[in-house]
Protein backbone atom coordinates (compact mmCIF):
# COMPACT_ATOMS: atom_id res chain seq x y z
CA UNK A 1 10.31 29.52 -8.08
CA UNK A 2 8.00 27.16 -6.36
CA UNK A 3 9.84 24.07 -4.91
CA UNK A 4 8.55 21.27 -3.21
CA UNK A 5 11.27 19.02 -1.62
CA UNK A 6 10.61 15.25 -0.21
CA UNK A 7 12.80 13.90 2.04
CA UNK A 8 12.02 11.99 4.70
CA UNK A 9 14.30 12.33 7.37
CA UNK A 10 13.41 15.67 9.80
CA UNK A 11 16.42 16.79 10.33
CA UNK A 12 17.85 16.53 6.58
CA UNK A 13 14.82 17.74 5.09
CA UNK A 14 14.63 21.19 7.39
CA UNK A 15 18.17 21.72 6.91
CA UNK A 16 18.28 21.27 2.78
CA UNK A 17 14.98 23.70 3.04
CA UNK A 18 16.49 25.93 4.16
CA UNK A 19 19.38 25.95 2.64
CA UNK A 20 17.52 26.08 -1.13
CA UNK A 21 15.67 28.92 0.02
CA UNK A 22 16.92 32.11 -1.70
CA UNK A 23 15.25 35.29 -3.02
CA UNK A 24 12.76 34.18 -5.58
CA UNK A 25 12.33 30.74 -3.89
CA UNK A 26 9.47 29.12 -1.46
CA UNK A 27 10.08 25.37 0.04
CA UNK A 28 7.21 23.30 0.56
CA UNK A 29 8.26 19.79 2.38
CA UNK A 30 6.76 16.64 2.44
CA UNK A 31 8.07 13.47 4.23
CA UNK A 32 6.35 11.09 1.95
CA UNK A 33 5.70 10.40 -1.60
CA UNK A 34 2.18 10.26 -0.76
CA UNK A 35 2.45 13.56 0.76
CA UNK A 36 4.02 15.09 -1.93
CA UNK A 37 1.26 13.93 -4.57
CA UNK A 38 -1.26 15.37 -2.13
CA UNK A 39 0.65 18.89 -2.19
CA UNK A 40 1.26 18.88 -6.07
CA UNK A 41 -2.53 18.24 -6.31
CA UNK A 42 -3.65 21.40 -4.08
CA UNK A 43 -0.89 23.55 -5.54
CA UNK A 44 -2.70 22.95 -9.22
CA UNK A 45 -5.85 23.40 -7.86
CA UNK A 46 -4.75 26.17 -6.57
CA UNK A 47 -3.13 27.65 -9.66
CA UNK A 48 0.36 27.47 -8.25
CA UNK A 49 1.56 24.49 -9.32
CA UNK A 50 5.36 23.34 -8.22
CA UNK A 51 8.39 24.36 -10.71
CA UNK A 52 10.29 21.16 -9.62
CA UNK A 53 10.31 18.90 -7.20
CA UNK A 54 13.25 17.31 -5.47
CA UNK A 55 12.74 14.24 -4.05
CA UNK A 56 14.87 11.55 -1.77
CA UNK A 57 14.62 7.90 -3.91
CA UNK A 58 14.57 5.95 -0.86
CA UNK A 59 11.16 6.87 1.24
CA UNK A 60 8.38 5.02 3.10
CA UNK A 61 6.03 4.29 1.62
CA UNK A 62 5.90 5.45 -2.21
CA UNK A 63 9.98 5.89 -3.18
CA UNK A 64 11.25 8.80 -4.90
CA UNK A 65 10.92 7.10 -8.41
CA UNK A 66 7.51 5.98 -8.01
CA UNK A 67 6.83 9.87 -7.35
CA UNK A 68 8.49 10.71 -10.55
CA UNK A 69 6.91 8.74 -12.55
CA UNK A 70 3.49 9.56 -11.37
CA UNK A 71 4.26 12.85 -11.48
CA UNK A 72 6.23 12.45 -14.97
CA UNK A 73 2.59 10.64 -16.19
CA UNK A 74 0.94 13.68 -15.42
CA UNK A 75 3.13 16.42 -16.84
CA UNK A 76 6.29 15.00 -19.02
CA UNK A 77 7.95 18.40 -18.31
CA UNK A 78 7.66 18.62 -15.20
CA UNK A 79 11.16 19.12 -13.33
CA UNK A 80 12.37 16.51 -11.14
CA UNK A 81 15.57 15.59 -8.94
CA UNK A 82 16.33 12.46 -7.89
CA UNK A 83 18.63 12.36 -4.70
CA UNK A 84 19.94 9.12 -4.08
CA UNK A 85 22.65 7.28 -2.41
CA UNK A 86 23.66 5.40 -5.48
CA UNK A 87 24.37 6.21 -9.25
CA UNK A 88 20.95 6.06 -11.18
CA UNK A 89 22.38 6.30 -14.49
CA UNK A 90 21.21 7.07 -18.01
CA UNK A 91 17.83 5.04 -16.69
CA UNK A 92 16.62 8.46 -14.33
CA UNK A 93 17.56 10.72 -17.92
CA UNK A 94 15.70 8.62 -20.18
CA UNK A 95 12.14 9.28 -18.28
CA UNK A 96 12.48 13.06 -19.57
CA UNK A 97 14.68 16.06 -20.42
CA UNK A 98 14.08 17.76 -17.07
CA UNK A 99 15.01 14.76 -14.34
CA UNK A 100 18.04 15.24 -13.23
CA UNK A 101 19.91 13.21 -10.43
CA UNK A 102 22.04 14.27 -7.44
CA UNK A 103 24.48 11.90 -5.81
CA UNK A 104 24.16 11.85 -1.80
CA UNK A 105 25.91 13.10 -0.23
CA UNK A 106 25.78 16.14 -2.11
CA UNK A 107 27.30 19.50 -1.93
CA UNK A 108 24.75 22.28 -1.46
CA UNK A 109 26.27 24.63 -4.38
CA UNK A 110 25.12 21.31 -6.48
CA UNK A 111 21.69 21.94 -5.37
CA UNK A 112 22.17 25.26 -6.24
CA UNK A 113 23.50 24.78 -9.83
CA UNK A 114 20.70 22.74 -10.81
CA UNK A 115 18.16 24.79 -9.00
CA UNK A 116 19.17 27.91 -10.81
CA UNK A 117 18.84 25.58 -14.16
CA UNK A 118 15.32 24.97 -13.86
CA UNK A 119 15.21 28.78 -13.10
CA UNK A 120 17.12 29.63 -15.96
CA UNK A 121 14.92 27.31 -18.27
CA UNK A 122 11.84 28.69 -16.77
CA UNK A 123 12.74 32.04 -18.10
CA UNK A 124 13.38 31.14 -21.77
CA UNK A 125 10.22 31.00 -23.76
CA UNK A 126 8.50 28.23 -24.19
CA UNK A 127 8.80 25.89 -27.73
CA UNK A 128 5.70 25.21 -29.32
């Protein structure tokens, strides 16, 4: 599973990297939102596009949410958790089935439980 994680403070983002990274797992960080978009975009060119991306809310720059929904624009499906400071609510669920949220500060087996969810769901066949 391809992740690519945004978070924009060093020594939180190298630490939750490695701490997601598991057999069956890559971490690609970014620092910014902007970052991130320009990683999602080489990774389809590439033809190894991200299985979800987890993503601070509060950034420089382009927040968390405004990197969900562009990224939700392109690809309604996509995956997406929000880590944030304060309760998002039903409004983060309502922009698709697979955004989730993640209350800071978090435990890491949280992480973990969602991360093997998008797993899990990208094993089951796909609906047409």
């Amino acid at each position: 599973m391809r992740i690519l994680y945004v978070e924009d403070h060093r020594e939180v983002r190298e630490t939750i990297a490695l701490l997601m990274e598991a057999e069956g797992r890559t971490v690609v960080q970014c620092e910014t939102g902007e970052q991130a978009l320009e990683q999602d975009r080489l990774a389809h060119e590439r033809g190894a596009p991200f299985d979800v991306v987890v993503t601070d809310v509060s950034l420089p720059g382009m927040s968390g949410t405004d990197l969900a929904h562009a990224l939700l624009a392109a690809n309604r499906g996509r995956w997406v958790i929000l880590c944030s400071g304060y309760e998002l609510g039903a409004h983060a669920h309502a922009w698709g089935a697979r955004v989730r949220t993640l209350l800071k500060p978090f435990e890491i087996e949280a992480l973990d439980a969602l991360l093997n969810e998008v797993a899990e769901s990208l094993r089951q066949p796909q609906r047409v």
